[in-house]
N, C-alpha and C. Protein backbone atom coordinates (compact mmCIF):
# COMPACT_ATOMS: atom_id res chain seq x y z
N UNK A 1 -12.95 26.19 -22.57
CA UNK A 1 -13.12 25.80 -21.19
C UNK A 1 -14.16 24.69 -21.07
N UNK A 2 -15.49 24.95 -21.85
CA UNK A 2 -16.26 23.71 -21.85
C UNK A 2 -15.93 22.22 -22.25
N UNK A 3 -15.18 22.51 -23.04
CA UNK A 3 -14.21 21.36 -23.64
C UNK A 3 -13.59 20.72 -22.55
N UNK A 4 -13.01 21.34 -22.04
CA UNK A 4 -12.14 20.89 -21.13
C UNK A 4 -12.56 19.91 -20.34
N UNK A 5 -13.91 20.47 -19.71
CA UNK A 5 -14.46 20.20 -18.67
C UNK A 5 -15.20 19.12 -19.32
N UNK A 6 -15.55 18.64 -20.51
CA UNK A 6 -16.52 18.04 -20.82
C UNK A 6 -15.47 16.66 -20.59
N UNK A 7 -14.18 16.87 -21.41
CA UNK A 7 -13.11 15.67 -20.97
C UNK A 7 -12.92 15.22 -20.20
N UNK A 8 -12.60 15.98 -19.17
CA UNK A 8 -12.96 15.71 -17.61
C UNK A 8 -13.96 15.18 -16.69
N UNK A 9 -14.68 15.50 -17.19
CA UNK A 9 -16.22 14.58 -16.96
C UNK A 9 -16.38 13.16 -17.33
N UNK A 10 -16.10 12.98 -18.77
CA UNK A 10 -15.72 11.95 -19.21
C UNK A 10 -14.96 11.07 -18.84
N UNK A 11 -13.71 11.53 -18.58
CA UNK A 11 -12.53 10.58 -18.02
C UNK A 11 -13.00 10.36 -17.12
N UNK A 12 -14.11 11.18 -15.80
CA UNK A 12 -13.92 10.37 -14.76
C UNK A 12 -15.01 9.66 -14.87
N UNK A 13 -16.14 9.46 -15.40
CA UNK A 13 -17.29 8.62 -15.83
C UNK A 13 -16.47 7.00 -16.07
N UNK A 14 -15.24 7.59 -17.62
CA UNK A 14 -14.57 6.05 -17.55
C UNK A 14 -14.35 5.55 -16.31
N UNK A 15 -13.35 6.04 -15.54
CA UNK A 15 -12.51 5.25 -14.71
C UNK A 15 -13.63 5.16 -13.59
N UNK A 16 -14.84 5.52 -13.21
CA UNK A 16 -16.04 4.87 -12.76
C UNK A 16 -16.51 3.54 -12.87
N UNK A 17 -16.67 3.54 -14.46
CA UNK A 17 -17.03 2.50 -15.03
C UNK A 17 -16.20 1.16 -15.18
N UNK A 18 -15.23 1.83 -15.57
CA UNK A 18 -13.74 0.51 -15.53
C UNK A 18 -12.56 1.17 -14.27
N UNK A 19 -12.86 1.04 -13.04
CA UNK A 19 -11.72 1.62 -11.94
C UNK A 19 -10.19 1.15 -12.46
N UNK A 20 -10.02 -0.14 -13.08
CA UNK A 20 -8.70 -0.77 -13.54
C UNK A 20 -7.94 0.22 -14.10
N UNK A 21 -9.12 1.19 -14.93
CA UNK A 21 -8.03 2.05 -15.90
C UNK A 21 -8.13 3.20 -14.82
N UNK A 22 -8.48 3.35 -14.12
CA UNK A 22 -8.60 5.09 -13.29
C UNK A 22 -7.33 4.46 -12.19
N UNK A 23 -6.99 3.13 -11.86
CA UNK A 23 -5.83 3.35 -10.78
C UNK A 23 -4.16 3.32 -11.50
N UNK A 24 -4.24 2.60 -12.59
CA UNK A 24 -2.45 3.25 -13.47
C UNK A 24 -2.69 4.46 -13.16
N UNK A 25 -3.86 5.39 -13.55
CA UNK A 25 -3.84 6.48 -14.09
C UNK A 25 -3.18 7.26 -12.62
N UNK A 26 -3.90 6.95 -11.30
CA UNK A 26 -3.51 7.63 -9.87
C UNK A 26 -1.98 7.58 -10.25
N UNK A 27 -1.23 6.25 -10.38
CA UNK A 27 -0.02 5.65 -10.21
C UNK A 27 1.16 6.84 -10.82
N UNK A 28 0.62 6.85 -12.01
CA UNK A 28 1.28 7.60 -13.12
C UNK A 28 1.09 9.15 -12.30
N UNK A 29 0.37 9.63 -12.10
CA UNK A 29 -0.18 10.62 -11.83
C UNK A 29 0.98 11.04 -10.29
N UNK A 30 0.41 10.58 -9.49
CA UNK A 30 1.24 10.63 -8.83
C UNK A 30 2.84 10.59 -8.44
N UNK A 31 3.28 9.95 -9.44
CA UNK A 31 5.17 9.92 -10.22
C UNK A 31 5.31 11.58 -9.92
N UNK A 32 4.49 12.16 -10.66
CA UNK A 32 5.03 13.46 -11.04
C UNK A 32 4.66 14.42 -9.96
N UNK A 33 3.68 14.35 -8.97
CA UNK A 33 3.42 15.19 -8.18
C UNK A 33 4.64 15.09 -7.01
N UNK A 34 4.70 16.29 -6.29
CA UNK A 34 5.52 16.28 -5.39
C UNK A 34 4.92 15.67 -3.88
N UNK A 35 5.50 14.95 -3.44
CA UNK A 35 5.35 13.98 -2.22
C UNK A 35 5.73 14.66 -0.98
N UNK A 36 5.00 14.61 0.19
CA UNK A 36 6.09 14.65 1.62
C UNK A 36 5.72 13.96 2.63
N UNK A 37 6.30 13.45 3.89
CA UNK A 37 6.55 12.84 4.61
C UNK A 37 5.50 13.45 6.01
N UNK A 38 4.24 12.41 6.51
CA UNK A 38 3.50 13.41 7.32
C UNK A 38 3.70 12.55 8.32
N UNK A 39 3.22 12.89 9.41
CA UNK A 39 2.76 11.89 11.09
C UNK A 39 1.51 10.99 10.85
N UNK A 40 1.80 9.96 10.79
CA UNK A 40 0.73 9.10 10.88
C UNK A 40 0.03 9.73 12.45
N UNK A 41 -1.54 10.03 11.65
CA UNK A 41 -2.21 10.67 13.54
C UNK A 41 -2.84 9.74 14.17
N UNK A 42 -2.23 9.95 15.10
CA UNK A 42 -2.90 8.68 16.35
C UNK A 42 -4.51 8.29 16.11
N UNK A 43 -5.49 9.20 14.89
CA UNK A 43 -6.80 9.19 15.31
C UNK A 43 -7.16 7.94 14.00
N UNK A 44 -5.83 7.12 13.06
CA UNK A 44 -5.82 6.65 12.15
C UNK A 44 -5.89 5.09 12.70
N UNK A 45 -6.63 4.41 13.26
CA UNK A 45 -7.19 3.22 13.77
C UNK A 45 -6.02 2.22 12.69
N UNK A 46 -6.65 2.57 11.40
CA UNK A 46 -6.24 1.29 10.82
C UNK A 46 -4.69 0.87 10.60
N UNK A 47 -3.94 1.79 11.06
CA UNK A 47 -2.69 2.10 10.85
C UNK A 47 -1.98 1.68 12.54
N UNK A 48 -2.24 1.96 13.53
CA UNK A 48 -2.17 1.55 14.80
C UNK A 48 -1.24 0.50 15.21
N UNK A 49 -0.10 0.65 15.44
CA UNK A 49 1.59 -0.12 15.58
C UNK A 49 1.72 -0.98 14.13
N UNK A 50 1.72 -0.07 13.18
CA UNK A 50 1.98 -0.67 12.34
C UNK A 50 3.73 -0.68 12.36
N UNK A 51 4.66 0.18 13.20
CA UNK A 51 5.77 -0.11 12.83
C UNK A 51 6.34 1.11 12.34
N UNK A 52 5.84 2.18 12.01
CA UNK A 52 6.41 3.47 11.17
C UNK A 52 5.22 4.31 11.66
N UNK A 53 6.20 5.45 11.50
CA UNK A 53 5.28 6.30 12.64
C UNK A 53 5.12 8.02 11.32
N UNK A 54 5.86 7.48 9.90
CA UNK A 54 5.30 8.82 9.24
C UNK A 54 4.87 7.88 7.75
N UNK A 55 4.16 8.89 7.00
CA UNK A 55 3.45 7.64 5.69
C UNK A 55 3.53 9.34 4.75
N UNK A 56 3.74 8.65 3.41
CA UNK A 56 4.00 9.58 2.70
C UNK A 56 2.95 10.11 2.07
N UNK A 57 2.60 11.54 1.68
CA UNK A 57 1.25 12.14 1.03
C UNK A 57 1.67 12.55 -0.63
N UNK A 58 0.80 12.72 -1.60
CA UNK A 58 -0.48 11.90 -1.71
C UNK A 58 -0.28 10.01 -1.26
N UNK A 59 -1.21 9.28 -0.90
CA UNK A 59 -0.88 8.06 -0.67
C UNK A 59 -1.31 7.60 -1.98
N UNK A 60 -0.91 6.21 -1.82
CA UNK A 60 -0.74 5.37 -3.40
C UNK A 60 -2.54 5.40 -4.13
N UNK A 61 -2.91 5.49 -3.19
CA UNK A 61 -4.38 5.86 -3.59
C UNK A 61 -4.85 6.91 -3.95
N UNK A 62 -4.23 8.25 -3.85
CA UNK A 62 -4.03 9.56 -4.55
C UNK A 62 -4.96 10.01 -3.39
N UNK A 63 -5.11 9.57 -2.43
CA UNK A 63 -5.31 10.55 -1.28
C UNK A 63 -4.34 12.11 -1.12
N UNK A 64 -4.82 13.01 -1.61
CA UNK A 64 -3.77 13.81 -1.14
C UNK A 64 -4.15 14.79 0.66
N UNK A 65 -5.22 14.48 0.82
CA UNK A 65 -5.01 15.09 2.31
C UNK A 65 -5.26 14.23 3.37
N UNK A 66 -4.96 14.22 4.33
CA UNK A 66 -5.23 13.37 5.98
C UNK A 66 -6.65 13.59 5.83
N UNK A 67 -7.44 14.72 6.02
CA UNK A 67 -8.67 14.33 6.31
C UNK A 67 -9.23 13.37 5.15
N UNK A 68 -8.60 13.06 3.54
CA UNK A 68 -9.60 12.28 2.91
C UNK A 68 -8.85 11.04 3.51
N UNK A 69 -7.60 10.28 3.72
CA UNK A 69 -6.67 9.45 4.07
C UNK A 69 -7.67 8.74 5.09
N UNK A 70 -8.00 9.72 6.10
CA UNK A 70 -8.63 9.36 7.13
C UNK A 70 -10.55 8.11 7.16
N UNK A 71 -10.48 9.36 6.33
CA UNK A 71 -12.10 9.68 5.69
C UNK A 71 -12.29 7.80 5.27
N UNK A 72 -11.33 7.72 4.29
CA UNK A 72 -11.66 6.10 4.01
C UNK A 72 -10.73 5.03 4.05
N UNK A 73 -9.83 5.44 5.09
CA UNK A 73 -8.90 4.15 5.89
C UNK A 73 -10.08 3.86 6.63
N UNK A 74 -10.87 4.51 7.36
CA UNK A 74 -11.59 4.33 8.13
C UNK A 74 -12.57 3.60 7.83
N UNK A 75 -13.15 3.25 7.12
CA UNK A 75 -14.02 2.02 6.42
C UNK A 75 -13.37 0.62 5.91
N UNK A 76 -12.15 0.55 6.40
CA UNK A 76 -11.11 -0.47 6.28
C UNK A 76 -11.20 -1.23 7.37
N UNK A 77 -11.43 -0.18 8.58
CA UNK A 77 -11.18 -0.95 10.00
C UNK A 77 -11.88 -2.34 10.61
N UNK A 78 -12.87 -2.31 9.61
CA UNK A 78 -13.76 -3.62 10.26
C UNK A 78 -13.44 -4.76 9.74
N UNK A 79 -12.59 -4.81 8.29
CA UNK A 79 -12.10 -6.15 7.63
C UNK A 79 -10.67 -6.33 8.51
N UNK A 80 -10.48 -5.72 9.49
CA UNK A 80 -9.52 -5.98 10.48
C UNK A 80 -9.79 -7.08 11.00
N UNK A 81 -10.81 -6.76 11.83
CA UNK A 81 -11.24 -7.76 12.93
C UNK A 81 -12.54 -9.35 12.47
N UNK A 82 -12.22 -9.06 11.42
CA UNK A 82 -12.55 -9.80 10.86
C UNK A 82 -11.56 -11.13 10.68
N UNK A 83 -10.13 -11.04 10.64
CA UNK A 83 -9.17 -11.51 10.76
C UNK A 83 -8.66 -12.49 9.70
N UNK A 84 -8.99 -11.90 8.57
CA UNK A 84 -9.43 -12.70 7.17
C UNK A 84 -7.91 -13.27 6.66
N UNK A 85 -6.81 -12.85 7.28
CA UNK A 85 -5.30 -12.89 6.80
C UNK A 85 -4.20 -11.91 7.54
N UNK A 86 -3.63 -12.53 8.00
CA UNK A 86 -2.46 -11.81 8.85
C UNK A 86 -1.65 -10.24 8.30
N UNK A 87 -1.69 -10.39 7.26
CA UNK A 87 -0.93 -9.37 6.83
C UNK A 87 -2.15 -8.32 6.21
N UNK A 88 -3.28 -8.17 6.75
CA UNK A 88 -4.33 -7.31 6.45
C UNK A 88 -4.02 -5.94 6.37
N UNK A 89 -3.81 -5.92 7.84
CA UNK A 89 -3.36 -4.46 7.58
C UNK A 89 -1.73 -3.77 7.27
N UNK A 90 -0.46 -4.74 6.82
CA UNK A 90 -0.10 -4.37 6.85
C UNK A 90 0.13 -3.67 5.11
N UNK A 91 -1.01 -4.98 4.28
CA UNK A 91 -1.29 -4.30 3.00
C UNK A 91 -2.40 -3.20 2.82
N UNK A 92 -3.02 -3.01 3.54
CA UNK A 92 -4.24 -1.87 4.03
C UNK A 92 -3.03 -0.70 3.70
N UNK A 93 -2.34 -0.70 5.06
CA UNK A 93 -1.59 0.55 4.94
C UNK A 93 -0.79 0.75 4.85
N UNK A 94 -0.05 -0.09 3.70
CA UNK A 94 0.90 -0.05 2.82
C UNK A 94 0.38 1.52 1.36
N UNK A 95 -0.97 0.76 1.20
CA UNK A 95 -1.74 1.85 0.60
C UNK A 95 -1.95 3.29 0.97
N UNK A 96 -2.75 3.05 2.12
CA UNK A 96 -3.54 4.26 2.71
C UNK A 96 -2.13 5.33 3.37
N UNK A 97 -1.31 4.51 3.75
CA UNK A 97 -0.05 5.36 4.91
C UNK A 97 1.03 4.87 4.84
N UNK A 98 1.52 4.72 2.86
CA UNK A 98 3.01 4.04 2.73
C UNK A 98 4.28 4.51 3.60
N UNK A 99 4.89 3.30 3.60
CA UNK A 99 5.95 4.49 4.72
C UNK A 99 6.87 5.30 3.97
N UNK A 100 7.22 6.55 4.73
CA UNK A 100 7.92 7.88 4.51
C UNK A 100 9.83 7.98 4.49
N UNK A 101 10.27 7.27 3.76
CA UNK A 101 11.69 7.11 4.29
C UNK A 101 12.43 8.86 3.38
N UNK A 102 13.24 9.56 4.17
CA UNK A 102 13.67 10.46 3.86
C UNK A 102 15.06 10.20 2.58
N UNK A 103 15.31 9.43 2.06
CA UNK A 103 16.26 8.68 1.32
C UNK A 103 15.63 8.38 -0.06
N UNK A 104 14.16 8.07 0.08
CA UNK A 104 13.60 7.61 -0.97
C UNK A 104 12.50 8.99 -1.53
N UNK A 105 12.46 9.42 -2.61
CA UNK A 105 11.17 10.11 -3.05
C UNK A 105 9.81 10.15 -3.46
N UNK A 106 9.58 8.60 -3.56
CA UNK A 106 9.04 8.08 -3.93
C UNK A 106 8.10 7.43 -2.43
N UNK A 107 7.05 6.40 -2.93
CA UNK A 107 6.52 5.40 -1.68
C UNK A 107 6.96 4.13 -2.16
N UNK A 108 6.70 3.18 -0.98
CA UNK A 108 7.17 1.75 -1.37
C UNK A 108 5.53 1.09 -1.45
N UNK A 109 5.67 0.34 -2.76
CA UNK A 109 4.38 -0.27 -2.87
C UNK A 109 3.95 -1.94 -2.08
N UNK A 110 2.91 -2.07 -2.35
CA UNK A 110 3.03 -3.48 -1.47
C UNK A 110 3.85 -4.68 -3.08
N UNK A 111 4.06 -5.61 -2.35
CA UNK A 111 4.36 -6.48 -3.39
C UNK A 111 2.58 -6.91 -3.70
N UNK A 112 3.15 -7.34 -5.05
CA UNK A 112 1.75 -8.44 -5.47
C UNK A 112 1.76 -9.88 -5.16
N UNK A 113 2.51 -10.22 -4.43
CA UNK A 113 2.21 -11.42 -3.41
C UNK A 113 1.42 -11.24 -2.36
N UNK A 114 1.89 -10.19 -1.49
CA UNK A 114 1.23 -9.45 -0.49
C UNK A 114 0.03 -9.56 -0.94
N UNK A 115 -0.03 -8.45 -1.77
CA UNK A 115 -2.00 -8.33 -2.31
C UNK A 115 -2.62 -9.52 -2.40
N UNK A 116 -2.15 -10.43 -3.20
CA UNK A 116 -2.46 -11.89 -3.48
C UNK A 116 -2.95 -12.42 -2.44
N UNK A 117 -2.06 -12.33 -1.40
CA UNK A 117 -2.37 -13.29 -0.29
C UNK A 117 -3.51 -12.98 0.39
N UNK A 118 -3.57 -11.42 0.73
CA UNK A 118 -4.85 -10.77 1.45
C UNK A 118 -5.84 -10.78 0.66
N UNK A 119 -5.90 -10.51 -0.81
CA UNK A 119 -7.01 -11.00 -1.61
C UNK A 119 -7.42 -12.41 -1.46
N UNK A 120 -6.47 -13.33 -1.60
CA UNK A 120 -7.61 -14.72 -1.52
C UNK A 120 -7.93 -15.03 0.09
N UNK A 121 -7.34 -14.41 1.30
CA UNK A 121 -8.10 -14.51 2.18
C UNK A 121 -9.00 -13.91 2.62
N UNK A 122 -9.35 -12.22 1.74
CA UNK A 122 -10.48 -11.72 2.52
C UNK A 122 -11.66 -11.64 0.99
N UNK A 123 -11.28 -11.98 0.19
CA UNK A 123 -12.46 -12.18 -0.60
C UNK A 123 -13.38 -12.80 -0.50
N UNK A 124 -13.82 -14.30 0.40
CA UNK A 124 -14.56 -14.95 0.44
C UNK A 124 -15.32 -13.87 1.83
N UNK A 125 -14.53 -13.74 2.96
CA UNK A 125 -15.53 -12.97 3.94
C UNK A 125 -15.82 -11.13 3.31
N UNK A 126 -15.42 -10.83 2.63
CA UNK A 126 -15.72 -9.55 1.76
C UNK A 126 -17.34 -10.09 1.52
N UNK A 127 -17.20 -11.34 0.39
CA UNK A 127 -18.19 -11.62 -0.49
C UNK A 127 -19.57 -11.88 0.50
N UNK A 128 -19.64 -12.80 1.47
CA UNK A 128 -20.20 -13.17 2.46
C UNK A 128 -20.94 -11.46 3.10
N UNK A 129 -20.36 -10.39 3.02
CA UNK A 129 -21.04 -9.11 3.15
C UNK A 129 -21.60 -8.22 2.35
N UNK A 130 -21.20 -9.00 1.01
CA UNK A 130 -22.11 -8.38 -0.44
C UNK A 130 -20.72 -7.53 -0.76
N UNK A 131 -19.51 -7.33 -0.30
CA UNK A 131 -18.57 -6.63 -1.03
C UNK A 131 -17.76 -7.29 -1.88
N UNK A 132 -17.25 -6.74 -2.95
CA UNK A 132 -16.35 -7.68 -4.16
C UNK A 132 -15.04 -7.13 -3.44
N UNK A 133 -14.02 -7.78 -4.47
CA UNK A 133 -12.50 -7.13 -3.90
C UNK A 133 -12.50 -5.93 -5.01
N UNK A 134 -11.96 -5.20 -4.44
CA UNK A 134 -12.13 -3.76 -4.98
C UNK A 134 -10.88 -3.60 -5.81
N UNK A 135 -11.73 -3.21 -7.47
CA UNK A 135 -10.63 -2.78 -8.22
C UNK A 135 -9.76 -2.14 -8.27
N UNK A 136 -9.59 -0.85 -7.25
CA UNK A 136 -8.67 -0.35 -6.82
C UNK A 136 -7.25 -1.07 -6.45
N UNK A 137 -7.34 -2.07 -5.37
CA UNK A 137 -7.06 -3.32 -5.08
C UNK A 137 -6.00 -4.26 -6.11
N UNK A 138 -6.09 -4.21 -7.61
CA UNK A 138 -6.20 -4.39 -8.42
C UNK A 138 -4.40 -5.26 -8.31
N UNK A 139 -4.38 -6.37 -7.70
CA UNK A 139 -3.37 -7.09 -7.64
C UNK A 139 -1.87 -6.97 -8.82
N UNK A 140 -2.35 -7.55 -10.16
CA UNK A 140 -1.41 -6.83 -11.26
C UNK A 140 -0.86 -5.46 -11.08
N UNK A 141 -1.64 -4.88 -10.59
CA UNK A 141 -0.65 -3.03 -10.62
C UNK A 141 0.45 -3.43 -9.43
N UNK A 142 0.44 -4.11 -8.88
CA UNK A 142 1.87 -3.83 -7.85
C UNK A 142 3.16 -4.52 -8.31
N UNK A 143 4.09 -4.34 -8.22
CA UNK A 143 5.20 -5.10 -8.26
C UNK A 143 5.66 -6.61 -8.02
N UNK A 144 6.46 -7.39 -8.62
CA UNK A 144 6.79 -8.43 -8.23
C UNK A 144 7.98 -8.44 -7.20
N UNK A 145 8.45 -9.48 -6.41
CA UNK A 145 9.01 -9.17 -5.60
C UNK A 145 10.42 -8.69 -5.74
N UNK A 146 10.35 -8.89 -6.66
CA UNK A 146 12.25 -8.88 -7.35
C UNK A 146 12.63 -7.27 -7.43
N UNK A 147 11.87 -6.55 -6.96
CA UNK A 147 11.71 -5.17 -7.09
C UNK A 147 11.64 -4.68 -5.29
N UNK A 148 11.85 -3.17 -5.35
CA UNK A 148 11.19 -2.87 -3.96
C UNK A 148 10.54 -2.33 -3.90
N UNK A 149 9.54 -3.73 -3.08
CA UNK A 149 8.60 -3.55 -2.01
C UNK A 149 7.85 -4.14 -0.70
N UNK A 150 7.15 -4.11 -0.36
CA UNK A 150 6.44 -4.88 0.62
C UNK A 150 6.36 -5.60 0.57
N UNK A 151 6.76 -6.71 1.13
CA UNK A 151 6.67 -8.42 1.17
C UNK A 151 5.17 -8.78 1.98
N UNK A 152 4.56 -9.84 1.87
CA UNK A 152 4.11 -10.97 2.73
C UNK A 152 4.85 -11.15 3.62
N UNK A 153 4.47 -11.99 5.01
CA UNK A 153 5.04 -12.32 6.23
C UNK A 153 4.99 -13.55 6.29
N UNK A 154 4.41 -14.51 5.36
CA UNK A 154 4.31 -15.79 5.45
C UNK A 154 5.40 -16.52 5.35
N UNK A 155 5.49 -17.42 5.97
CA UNK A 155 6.54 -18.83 5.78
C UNK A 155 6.85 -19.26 4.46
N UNK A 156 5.94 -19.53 3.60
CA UNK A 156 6.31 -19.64 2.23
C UNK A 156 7.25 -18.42 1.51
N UNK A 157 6.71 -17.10 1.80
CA UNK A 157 6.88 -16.15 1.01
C UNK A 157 8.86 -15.98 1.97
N UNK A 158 8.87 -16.47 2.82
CA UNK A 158 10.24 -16.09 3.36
C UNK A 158 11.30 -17.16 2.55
N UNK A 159 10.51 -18.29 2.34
CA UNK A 159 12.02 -19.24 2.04
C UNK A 159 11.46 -18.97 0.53
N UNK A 160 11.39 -18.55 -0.25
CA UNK A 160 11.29 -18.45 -1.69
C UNK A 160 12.18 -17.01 -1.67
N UNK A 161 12.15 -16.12 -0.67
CA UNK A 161 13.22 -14.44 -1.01
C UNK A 161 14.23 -15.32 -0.66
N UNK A 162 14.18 -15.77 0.51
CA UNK A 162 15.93 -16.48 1.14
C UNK A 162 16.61 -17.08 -0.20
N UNK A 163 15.63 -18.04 -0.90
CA UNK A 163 16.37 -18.63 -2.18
C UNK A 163 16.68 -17.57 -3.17
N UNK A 164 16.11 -17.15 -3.11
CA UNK A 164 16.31 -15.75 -4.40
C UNK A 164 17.74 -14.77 -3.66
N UNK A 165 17.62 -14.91 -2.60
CA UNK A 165 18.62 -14.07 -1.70
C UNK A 165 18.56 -12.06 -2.63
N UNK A 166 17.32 -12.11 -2.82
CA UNK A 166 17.14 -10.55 -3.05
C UNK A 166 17.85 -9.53 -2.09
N UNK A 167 18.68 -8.80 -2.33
CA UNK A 167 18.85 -7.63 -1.54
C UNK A 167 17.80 -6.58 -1.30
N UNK A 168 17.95 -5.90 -0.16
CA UNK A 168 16.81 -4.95 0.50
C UNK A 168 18.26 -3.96 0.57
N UNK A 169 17.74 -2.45 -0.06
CA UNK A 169 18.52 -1.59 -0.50
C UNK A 169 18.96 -0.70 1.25
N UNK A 170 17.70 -0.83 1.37
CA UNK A 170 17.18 0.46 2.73
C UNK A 170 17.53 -0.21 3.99
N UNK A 171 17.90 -1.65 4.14
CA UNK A 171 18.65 -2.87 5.00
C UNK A 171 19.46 -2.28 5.00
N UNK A 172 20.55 -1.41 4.01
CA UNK A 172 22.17 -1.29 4.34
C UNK A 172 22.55 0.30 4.70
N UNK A 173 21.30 1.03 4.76
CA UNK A 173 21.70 2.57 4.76
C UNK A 173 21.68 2.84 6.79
N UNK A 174 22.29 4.09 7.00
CA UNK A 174 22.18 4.70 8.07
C UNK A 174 20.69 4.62 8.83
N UNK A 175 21.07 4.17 10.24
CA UNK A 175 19.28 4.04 11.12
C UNK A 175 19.22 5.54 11.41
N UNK A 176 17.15 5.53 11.40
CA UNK A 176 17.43 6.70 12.11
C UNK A 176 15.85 5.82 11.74
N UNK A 177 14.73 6.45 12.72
CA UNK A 177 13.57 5.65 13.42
C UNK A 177 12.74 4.78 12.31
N UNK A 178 12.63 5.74 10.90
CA UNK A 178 11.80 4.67 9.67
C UNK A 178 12.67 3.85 9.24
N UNK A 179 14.46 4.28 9.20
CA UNK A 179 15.22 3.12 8.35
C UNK A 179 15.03 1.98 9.73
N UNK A 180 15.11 2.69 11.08
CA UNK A 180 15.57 1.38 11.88
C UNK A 180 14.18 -0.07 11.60
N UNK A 181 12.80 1.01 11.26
CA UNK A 181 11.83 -0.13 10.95
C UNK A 181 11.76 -1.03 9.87
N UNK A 182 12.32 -0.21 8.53
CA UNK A 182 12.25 -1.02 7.59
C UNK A 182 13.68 -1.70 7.65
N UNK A 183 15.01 -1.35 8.11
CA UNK A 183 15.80 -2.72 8.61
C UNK A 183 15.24 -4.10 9.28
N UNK A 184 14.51 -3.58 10.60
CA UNK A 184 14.00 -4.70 10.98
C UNK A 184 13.00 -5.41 10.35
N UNK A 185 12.00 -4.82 9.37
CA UNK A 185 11.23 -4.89 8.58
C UNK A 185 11.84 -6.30 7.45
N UNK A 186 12.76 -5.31 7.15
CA UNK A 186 13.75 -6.68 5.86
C UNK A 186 14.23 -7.70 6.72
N UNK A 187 15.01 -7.80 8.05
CA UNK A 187 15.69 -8.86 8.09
C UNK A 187 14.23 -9.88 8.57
N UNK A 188 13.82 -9.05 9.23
CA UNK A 188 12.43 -9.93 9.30
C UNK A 188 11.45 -10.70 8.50
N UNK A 189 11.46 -10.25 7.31
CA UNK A 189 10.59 -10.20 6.05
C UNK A 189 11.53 -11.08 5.04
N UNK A 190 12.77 -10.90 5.27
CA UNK A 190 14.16 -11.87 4.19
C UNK A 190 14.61 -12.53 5.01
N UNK A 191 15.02 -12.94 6.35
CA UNK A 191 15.18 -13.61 7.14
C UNK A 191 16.95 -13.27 7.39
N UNK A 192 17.22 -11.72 6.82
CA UNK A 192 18.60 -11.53 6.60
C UNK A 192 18.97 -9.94 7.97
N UNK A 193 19.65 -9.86 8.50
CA UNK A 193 20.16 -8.88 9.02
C UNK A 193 21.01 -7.96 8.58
């Protein structure tokens, strides 16, 4: 048992020390745990018309309860209004309150364009408050776009999918209130209906 615990101690000392290796590890970790579909609660500021009204638990951050979800979305809220990049929060809580589609078992991650983009716009006003961009954060761990997930909203990032003419899987299934968002979500986001 001491053993055990001593490993455990350890591992989390590493991923202290180097967070890069402690967030695969959430990623992975999370694959295997069982997921479900909660109410985003009205008392979740940073999340607030985001468009989807349930986010899946544990979140990509291995939040597994609302009160921790809560606990530190909530220290997110001020790089809001800060207004460092348009799609702030919708990569915020892409993380903290991925959306919940009953079709999928899984969460949808942000793209690493997305991240990209909100990283080089809120890193300089991050830095300007003594905060770095947080390894968690960690741009490489997300997907490229050719995969599904969360797009950017930018003008650039639309006519580069249009050329690629990527399909959006969850665009062609039955509406019902999260598919009807992430439909509008894709044709909005691919410029496709």
């Amino acid at each position: 048992m001491r053993v055990l615990l001593s490993v455990g101690v350890l591992l989390g000392v590493l991923c202290l020390q180097h967070p890069v290796w402690g967030f695969p590890f959430i990623l992975t970790q999370l694959s295997s745990r069982k997921s479900s579909c909660k109410a985003i609660p009205s008392s979740m500021t940073l999340c607030h018309g985001v468009g989807y009204s349930e986010m899946r638990l544990p979140n990509l951050l291995g939040h597994d309860t609302m009160k921790e979800v809560l606990q530190q979305a909530g220290s997110w809220v001020p790089l809001l209004t800060k207004q460092c990049h348009t799609d702030t929060k919708k990569f915020l809580c892409s993380l903290f309150a991925p959306v919940c589609l009953s079709d999928l078992e899984e969460a949808i991650h942000p793209c690493r364009s997305l991240c990209e983009a909100v990283r080089d716009g809120c890193t300089p006003v991050m830095a300007a408050f003594g905060f770095p961009w947080p390894e968690m954060f960690n741009c490489s761990k997300f997907p490229e776009r050719n995969e599904l997930c969360v797009p950017p909203a930018g003008m650039e990032d639309k006519a580069v999918v249009e050329k690629e003419e990527l399909p959006c899987p969850a665009c062609h299934s039955p509406a019902d209130t999260e598919k009807e968002f992430l439909q509008d979500f894709c044709s909005r986001d691919f410029g496709k209906s």
